[in-house]
Protein backbone atom coordinates (compact mmCIF):
# COMPACT_ATOMS: atom_id res chain seq x y z
CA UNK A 1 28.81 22.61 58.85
CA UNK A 2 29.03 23.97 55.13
CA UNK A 3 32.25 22.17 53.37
CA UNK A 4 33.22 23.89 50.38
CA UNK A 5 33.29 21.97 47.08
CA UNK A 6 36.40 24.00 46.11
CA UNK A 7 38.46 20.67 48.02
CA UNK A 8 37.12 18.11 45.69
CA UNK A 9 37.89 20.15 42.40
CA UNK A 10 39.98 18.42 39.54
CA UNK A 11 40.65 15.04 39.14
CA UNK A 12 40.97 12.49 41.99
CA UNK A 13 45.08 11.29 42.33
CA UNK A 14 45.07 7.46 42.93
CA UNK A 15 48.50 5.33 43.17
CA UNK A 16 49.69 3.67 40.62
CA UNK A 17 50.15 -0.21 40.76
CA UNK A 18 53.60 -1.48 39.86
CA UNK A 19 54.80 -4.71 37.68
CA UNK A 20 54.77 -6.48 41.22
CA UNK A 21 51.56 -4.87 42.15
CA UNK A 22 49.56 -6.15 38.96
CA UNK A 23 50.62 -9.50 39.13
CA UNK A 24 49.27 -9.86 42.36
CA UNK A 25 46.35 -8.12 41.25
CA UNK A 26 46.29 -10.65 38.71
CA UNK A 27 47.55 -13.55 40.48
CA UNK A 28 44.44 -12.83 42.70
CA UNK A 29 41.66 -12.42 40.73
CA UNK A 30 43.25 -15.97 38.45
CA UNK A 31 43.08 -17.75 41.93
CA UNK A 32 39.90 -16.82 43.25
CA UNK A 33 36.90 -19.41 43.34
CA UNK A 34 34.42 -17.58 41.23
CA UNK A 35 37.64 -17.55 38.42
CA UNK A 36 38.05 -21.29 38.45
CA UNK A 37 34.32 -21.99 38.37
CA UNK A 38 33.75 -19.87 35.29
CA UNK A 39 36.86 -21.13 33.67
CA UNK A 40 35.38 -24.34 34.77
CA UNK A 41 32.01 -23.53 32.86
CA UNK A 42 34.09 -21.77 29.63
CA UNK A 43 35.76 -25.63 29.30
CA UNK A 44 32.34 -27.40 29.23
CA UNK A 45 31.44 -24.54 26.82
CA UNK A 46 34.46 -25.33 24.70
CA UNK A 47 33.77 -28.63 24.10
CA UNK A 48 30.69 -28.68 22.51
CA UNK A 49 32.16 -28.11 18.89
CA UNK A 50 33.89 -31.11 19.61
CA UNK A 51 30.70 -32.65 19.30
CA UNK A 52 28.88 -30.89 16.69
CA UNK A 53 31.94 -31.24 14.16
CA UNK A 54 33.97 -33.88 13.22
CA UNK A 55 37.45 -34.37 14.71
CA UNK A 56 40.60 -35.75 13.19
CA UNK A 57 41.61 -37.48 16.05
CA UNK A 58 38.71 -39.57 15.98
CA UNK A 59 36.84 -39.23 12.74
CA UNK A 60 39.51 -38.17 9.85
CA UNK A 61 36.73 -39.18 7.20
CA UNK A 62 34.51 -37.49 8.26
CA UNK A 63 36.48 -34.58 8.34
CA UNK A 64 37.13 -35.24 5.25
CA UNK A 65 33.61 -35.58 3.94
CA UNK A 66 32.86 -32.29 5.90
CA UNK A 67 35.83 -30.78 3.64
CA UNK A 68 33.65 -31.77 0.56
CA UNK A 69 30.53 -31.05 1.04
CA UNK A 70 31.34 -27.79 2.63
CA UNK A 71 34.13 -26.44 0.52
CA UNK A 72 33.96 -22.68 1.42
CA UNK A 73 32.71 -23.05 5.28
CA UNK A 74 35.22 -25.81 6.32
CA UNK A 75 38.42 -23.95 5.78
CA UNK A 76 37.20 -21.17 8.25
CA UNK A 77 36.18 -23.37 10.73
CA UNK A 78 39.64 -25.33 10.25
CA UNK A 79 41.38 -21.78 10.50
CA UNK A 80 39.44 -21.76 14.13
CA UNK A 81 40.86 -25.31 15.17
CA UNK A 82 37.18 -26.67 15.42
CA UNK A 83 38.17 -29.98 13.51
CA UNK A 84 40.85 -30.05 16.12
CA UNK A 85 39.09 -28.61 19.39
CA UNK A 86 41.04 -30.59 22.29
CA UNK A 87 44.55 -29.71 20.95
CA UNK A 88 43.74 -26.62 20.00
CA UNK A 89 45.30 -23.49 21.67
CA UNK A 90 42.34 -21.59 23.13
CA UNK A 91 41.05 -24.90 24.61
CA UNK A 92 44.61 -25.69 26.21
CA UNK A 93 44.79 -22.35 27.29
CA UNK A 94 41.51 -22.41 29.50
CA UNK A 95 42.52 -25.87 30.16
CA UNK A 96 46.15 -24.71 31.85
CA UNK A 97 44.50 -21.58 33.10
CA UNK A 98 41.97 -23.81 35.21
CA UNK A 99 44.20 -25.97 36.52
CA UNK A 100 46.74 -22.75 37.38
CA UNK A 101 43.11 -21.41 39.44
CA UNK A 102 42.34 -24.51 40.93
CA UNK A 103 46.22 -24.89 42.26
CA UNK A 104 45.91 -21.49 43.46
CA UNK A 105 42.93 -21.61 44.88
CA UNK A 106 43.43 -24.84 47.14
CA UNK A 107 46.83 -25.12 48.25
CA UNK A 108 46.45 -21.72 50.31
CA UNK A 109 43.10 -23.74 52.14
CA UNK A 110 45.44 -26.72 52.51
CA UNK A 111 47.33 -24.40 54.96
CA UNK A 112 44.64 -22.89 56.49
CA UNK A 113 42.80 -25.97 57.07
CA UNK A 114 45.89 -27.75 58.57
CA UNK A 115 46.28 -24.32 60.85
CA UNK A 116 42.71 -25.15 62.07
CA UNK A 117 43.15 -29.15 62.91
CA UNK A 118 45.88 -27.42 65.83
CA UNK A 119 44.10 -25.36 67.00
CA UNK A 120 42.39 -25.25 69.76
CA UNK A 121 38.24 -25.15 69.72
CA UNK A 122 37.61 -21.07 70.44
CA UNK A 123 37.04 -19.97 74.08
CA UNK A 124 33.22 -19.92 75.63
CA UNK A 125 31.32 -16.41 74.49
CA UNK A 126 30.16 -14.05 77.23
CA UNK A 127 26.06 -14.07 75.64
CA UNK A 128 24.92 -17.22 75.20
CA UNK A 129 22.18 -16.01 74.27
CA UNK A 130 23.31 -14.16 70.70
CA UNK A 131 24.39 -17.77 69.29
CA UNK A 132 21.87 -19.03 66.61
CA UNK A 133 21.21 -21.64 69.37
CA UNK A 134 21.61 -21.82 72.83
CA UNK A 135 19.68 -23.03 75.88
CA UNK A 136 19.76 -21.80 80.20
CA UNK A 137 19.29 -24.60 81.93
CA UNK A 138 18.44 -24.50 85.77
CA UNK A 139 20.12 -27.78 87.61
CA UNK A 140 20.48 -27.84 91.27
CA UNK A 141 23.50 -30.83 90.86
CA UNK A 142 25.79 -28.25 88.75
CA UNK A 143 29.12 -28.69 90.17
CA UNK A 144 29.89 -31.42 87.89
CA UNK A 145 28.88 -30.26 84.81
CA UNK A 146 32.36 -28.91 82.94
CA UNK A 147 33.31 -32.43 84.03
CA UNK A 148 30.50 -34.53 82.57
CA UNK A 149 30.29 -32.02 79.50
CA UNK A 150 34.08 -32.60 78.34
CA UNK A 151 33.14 -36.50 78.42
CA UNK A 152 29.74 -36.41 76.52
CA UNK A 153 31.05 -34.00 73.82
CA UNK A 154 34.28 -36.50 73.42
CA UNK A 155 32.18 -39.27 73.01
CA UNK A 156 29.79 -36.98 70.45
CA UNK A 157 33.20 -36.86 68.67
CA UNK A 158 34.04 -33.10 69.48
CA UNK A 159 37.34 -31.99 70.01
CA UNK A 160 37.35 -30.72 73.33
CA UNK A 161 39.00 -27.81 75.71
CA UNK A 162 38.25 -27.23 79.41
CA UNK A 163 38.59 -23.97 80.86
CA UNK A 164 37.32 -23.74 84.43
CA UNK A 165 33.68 -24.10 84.31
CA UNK A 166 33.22 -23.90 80.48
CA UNK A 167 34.33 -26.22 78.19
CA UNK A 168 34.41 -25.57 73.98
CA UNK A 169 34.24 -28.28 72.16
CA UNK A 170 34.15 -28.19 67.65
CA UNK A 171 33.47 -30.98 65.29
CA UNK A 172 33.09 -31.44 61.72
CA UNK A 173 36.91 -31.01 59.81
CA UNK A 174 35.94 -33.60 57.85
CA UNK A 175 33.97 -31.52 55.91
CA UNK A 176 36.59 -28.84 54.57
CA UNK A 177 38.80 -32.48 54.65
CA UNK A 178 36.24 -33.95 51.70
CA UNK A 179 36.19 -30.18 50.25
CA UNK A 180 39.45 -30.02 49.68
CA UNK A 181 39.94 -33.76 48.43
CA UNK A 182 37.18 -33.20 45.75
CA UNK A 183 39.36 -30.04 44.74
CA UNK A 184 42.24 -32.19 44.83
CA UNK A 185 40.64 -34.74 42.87
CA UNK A 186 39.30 -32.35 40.22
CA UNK A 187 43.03 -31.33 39.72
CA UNK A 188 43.93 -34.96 38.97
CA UNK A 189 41.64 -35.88 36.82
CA UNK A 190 42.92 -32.90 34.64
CA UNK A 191 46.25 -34.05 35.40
CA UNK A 192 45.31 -37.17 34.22
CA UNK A 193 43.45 -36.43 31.35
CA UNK A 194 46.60 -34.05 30.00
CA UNK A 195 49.32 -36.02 30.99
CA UNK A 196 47.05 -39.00 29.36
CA UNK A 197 45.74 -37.24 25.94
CA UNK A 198 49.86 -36.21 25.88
CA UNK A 199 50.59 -40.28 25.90
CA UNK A 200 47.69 -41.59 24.45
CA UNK A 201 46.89 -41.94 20.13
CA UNK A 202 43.62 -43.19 18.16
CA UNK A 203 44.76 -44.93 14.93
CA UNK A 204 42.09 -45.53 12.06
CA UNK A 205 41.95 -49.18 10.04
CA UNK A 206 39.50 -50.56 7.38
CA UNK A 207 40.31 -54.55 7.79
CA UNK A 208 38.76 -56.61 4.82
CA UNK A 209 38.04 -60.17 5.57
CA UNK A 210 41.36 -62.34 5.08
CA UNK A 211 43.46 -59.18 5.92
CA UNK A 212 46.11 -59.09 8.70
CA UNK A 213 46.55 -55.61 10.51
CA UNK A 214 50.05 -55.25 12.30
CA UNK A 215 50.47 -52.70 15.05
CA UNK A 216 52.55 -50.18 13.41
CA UNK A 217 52.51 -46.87 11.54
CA UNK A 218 52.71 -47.79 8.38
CA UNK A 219 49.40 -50.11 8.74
CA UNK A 220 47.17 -47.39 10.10
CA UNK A 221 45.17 -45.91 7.41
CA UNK A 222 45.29 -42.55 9.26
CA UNK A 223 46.70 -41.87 12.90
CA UNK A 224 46.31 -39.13 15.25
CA UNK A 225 49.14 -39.16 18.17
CA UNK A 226 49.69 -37.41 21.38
CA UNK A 227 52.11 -34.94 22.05
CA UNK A 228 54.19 -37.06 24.38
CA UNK A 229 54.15 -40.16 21.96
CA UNK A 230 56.80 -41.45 20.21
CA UNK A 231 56.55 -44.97 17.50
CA UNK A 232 58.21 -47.27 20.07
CA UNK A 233 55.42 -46.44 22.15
CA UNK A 234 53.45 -49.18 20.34
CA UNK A 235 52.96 -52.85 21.43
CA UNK A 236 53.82 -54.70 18.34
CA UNK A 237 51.31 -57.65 17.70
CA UNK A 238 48.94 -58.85 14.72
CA UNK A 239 45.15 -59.53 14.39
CA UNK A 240 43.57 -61.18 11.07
CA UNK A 241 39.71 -60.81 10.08
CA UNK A 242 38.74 -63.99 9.78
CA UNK A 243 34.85 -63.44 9.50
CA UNK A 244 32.20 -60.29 9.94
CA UNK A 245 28.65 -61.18 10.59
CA UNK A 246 25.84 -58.69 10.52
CA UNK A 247 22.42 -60.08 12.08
CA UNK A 248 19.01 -58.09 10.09
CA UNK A 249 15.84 -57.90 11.84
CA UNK A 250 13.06 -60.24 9.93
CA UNK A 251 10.53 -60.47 12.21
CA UNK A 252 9.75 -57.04 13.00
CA UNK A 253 7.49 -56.09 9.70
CA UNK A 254 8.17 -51.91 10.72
CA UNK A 255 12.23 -52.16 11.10
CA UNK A 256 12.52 -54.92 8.54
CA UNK A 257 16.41 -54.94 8.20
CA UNK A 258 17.49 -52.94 10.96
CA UNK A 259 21.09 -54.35 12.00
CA UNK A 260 20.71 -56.22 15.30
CA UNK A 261 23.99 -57.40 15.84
CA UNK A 262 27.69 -56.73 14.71
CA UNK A 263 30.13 -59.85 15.17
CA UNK A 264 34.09 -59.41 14.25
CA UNK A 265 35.72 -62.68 14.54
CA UNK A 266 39.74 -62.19 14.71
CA UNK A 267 42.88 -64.01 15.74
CA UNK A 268 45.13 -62.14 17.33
CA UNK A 269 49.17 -62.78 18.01
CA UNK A 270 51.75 -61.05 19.91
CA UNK A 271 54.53 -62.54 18.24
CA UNK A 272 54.95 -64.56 15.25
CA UNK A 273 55.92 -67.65 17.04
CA UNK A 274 52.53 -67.32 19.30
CA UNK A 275 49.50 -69.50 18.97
CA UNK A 276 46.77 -66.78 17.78
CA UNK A 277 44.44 -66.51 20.22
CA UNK A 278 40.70 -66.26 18.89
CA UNK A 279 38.14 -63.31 20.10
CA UNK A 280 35.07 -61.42 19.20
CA UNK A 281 34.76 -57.66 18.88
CA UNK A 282 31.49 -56.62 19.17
CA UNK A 283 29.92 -52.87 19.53
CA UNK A 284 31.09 -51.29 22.86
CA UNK A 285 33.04 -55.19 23.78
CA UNK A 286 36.69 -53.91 22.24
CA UNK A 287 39.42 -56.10 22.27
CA UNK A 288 42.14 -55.67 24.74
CA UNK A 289 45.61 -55.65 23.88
CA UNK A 290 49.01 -54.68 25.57
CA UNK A 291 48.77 -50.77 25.12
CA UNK A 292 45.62 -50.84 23.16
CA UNK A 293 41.97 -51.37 22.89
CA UNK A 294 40.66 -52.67 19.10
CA UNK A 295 37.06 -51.02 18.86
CA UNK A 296 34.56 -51.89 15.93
CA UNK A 297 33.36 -48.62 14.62
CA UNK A 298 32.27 -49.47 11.11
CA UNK A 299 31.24 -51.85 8.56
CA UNK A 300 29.94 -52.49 4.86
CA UNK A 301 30.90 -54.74 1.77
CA UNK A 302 33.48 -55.04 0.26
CA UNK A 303 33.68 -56.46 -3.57
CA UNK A 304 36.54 -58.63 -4.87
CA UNK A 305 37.21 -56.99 -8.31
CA UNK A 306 40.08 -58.46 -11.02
CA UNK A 307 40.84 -56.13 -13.90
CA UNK A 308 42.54 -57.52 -16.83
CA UNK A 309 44.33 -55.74 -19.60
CA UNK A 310 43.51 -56.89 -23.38
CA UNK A 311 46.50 -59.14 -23.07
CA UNK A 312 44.79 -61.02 -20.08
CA UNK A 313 47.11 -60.04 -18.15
CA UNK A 314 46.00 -59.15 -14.30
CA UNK A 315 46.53 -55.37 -13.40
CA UNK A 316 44.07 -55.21 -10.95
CA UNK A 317 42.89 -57.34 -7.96
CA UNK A 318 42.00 -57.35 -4.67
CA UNK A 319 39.05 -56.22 -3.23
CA UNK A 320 38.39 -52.40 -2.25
CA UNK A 321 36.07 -51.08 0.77
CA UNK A 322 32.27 -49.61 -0.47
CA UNK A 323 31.67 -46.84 1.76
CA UNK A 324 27.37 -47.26 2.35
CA UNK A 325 25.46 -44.62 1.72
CA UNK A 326 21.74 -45.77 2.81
CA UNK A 327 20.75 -47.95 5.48
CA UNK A 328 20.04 -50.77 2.98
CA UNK A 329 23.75 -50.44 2.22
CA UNK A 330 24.01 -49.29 -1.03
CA UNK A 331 27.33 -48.64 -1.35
CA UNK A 332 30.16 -46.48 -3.47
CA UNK A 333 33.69 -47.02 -4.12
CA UNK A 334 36.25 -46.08 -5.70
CA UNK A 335 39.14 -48.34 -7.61
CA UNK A 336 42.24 -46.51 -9.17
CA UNK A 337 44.29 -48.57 -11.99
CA UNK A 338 47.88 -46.63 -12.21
CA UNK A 339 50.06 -49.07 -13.33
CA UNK A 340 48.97 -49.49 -16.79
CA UNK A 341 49.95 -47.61 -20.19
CA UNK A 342 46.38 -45.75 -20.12
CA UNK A 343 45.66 -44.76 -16.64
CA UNK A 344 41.66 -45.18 -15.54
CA UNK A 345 39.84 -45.09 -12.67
CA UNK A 346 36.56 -46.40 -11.69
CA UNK A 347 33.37 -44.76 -9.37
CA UNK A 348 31.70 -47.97 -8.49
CA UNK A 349 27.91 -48.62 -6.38
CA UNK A 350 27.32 -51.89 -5.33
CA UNK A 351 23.83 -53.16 -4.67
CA UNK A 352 23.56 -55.68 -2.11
CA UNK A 353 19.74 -56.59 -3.27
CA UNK A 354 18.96 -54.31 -6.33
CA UNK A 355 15.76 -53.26 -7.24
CA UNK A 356 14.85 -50.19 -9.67
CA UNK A 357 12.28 -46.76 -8.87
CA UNK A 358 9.61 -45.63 -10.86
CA UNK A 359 12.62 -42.67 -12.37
CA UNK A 360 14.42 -45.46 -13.72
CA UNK A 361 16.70 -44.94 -10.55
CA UNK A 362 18.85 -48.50 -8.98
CA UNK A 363 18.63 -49.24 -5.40
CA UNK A 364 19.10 -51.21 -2.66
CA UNK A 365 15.43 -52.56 -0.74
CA UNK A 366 17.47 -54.81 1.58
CA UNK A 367 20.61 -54.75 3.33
CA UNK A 368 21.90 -58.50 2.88
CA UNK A 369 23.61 -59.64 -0.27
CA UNK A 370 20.33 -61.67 -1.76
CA UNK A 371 20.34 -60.16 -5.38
CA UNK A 372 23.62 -57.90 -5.61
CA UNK A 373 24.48 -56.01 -8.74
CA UNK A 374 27.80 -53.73 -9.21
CA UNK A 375 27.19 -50.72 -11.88
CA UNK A 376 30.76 -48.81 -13.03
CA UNK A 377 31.52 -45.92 -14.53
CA UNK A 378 34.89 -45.27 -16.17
CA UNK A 379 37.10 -42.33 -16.43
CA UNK A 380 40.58 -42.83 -18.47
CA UNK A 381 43.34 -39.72 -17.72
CA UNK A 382 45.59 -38.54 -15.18
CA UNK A 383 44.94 -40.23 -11.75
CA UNK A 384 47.24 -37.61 -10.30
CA UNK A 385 49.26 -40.10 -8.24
CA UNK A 386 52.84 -38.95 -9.65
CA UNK A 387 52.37 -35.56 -8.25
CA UNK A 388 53.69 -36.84 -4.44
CA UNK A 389 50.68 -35.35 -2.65
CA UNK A 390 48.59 -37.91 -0.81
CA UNK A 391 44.95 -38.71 -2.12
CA UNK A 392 42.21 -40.26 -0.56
CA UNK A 393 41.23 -43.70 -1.42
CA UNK A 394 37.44 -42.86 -1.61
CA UNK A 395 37.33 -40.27 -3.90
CA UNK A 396 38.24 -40.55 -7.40
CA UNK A 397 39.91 -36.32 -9.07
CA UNK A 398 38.27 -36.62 -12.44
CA UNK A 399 39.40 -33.26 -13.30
CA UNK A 400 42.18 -34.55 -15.93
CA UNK A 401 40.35 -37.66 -16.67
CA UNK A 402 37.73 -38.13 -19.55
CA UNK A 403 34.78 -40.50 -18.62
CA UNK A 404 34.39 -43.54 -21.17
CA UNK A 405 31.60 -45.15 -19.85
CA UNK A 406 28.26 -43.98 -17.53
CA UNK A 407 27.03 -40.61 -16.77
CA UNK A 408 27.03 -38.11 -20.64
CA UNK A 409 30.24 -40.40 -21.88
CA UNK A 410 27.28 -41.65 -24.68
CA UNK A 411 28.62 -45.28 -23.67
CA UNK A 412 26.41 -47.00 -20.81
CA UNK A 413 27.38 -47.75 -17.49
CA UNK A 414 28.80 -51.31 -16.37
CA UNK A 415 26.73 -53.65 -14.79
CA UNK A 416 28.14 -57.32 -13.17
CA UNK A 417 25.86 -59.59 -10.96
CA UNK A 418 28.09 -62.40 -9.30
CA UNK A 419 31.08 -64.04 -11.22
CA UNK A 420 30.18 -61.90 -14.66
CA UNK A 421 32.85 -60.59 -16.41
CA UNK A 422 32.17 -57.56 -18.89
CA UNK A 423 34.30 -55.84 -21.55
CA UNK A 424 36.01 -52.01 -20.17
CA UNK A 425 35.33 -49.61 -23.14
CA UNK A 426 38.28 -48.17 -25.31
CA UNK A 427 40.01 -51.59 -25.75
CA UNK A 428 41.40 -51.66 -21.79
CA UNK A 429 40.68 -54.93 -21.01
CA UNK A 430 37.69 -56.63 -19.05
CA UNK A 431 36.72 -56.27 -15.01
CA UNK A 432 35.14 -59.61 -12.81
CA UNK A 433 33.06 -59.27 -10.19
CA UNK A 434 34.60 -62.16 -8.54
CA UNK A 435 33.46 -62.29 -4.88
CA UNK A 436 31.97 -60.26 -1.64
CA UNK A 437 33.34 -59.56 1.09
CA UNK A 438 32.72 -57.92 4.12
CA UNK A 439 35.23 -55.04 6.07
CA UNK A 440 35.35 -54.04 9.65
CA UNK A 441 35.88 -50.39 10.35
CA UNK A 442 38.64 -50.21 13.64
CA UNK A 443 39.65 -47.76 15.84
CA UNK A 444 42.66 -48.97 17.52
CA UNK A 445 43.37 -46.20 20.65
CA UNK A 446 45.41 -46.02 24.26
CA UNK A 447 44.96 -43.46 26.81
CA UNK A 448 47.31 -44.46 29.68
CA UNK A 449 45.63 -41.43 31.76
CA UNK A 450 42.11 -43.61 31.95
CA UNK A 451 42.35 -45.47 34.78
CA UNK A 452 43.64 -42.63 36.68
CA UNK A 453 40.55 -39.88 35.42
CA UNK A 454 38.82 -43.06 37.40
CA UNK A 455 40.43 -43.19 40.36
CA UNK A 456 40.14 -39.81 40.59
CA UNK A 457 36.65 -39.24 39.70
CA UNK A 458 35.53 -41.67 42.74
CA UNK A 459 37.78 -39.69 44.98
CA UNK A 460 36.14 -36.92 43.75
CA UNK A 461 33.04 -38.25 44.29
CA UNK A 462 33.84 -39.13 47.82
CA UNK A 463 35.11 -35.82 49.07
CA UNK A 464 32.11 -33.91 47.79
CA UNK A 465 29.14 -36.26 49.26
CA UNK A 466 31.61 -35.95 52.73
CA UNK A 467 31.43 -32.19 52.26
CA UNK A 468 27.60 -32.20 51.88
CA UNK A 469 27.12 -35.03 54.69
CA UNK A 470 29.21 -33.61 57.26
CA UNK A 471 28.14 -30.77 59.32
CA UNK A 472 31.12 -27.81 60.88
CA UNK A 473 29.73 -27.47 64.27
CA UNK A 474 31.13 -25.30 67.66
CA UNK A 475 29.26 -26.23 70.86
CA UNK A 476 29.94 -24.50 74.30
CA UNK A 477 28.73 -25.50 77.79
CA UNK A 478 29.14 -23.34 80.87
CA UNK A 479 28.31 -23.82 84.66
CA UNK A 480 26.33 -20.93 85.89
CA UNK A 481 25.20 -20.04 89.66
CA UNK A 482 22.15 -21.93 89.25
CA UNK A 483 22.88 -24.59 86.71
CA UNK A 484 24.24 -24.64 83.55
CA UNK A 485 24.30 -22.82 79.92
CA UNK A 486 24.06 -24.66 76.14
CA UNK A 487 25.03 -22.85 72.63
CA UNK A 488 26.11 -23.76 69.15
CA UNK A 489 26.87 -22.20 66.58
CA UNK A 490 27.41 -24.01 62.94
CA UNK A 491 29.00 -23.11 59.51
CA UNK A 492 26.56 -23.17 56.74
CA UNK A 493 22.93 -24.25 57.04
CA UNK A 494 22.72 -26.91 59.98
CA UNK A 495 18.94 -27.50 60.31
CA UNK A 496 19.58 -29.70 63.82
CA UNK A 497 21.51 -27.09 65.45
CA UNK A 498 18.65 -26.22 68.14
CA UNK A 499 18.15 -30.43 68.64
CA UNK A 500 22.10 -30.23 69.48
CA UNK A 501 21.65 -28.00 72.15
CA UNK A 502 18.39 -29.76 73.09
CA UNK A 503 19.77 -33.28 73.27
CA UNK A 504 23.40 -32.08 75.31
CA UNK A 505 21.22 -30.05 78.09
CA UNK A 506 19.30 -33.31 78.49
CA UNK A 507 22.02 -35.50 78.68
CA UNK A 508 23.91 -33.28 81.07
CA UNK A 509 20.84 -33.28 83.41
CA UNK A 510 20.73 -37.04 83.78
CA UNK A 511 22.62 -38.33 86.99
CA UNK A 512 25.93 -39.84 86.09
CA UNK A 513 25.84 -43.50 86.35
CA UNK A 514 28.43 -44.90 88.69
């Protein structure tokens, strides 16, 4: 028969979907399996710039560091939230997205699955013989058999139906039960993990030996909170450096000091009437306190400086974090003098055992303080302070400021070993190295949510290795003319299924015990 293509001319009419139509449509597609496991692999994807870049949450300084030494690439990858990746809105938004799927995709099994515990196992199939496994037994004694079958398969563990002379008989819920409770679990933990992040902060603290940090905003030297917290979220209490302690490696002529061991000693107090309670805080040993852990992140040296004025009088003291730059701990800071008639600042290195390169160049051979040396230069202007926008502590804006002393000033650099005092150039006074000290870089954090991603990670853990372990098996028995009839049939791979039907038909053809 000869159909004429003059039918099919033009184009082809197809309906067209309404509002309600496309959200299902959509609704669909979000809650389908292969959706939620490539959302699942876009969040792992995600949050790999969170660690290839520095985050504010965790590491403001180096942010900031990232800021200056990448001054045109940093404020395009700001502009694309990658200093900020977990709070940033494409991350939340496959974040909410995969937990929408995973909703959508398990609560409808939920149903199913619960459908399927009541009912009954499926009736007997006419052809044995077209299950994956089955088995004709001849057996004279057969008029027992539905009888003895419902028994053996009950004690297997099957859930069992007799129908006349065949009995059904299924096994294995437990697996779609751990299937569905790893979902579950998966579900939580994101729960967890945004309800958590929502609650949780990281707070940021450079303690100098003989400093006292109090649990509050203003004592944080930067602070990243959630979006659920509020300030009365935090535990007041108080913890004072007492000591830092840094062990070098002597004895090992290729790593010859190599830090071996970070010690901070503190006292910590929950209330000022409290007896302080001494601890340790070692690397990965935090202390624990109500609503926060105290980890040690950081360390270096810290030099007790006192700047005088030509008077004598004191307009300067205290002493100021060295941020190292080498692993021999040659360090750089920076120490601003506003209040004074001539504002100056000074770009410091301190030398914790100074020795001097072939170019002329100072260094550091060894990081313990065995032959320490502080070289300044000075820079007299505008510290730009008065102009209300906050500046950071390490850095030192010489753009307004003239520079007296080091560098092309014409006038040499400072230099103070231990307890020397030296004349500042242009009549503003004199600077003493007084002392060293060492500082403890902190991360103070809470995640309420932590305990839970826990719980529900070993839940998780439990419902998948049931999935795997249990096997969703249907076995039928059947009395025939001349003896009796064994099939199974499983869901998924079940490598044993012809040993089932093996192992029943023997068992059925041993004489009952009475």
């Amino acid at each position: 028969m000869v159909i004429s293509s003059s039918r099919f001319d033009g184009d082809i009419a197809t309906p067209e979907l309404s509002l309600a139509g496309w959200s299902r449509w959509i609704w669909r597609q979000l809650t389908s399996m292969r959706t939620a496991l490539l959302l699942l692999l876009l969040l792992a994807i995600a949050a790999v710039p969170g660690s290839v870049f520095p985050q504010r949450s965790a590491d403001p300084n180096g942010v900031t560091t990232y800021f200056d030494n990448n001054p045109q690439l940093a404020p395009v990858l700001d502009a694309m939230q990658l200093f900020d990746v977990y709070t940033s809105a494409w991350f939340s938004a496959i974040y909410i997205l995969l937990f929408i799927s995973l909703i959508g995709c398990v609560v409808p099994r939920t149903g199913v699955h619960y459908r399927a515990l009541l009912t009954p196992p499926p009736a007997a199939p006419k052809l044995f013989a077209r299950m994956p496994a089955s088995l004709s037994v001849k057996f004279a004694k057969n008029t027992d058999v539905p009888e003895r079958a419902e028994k053996l398969l009950r004690k297997m563990g099957y859930r069992v139906v007799r129908n006349g002379k065949a009995v059904s008989a299924e096994r294995g819920y437990l697996r779609e039960t751990g299937n569905l409770v790893f979902h579950f679990s998966l579900i939580g933990v994101l729960f967890a993990v945004g309800v958590g992040g929502g609650l949780s902060f990281s707070g940021q603290r450079v303690l100098v030996e003989g400093e006292t940090f109090v649990n509050n905003l203003a004592s944080y030297d930067s602070f990243a909170p959630g979006t659920f917290f509020h300030e009365n979220m935090l535990v007041p209490f108080s913890m004072n450096l007492k000591k830092f302690e840094v062990d070098f490696d002597l004895k090992n002529q290729t790593n010859v000091g190599t830090p071996l061991d970070f010690r901070a000693y503190v006292s910590s107090q929950l209330t000022p009437t409290s007896k302080p309670v001494d601890s340790l805080i070692r690397v990965n040993e935090p202390l624990e306190m109500p609503g926060a852990n105290i980890y040690l992140t950081g360390n270096g040296y810290a030099p007790h400086i006192t700047i005088r004025d030509k008077e004598g009088n004191v307009i300067f003291a205290g002493a100021n974090a060295f941020l190292p730059q080498s692993t021999t701990y040659t360090s750089l800071g920076v120490i601003k003098v506003p209040d004074t008639a001539r504002q100056f600042g000074i770009i410091a290195f301190f030398y914790p055992t100074v020795d001097t390169l072939s170019t002329g160049a100072l260094t550091s051979i060894y990081p313990a303080p065995i032959d320490p040396l502080l070289t300044m230069n000075v820079y007299e202007g505008d510290l730009g302070l008065d102009g209300g926008v906050p500046k950071n502590v390490y850095a030192l804006d010489t753009s307004n400021m003239k520079q007296i002393a080091g560098g092309k000033s014409g006038v040499k650099g400072l230099r103070l070993t231990l307890g020397e005092t030296v004349e500042l150039p242009n009549g503003l006074g004199t600077v003493t190295f007084d002392d060293i000290r060492r500082f403890a870089s902190l991360d103070v954090s809470y995640n309420p949510g932590g305990i839970w991603v826990l719980a529900f990670a070993l839940l998780a853990l439990a419902g998948v290795t049931t999935s795997l372990l249990v096997p969703r098996r249907r076995v039928w028995v059947r009395q025939t003319t001349d003896g009796f009839e064994v099939a199974a049939l499983a869901r998924g791979d079940d490598p044993i299924l012809e040993k089932v039907v093996t192992e029943i038909a023997a068992e059925l053809k041993k004489k009952e015990k009475k």
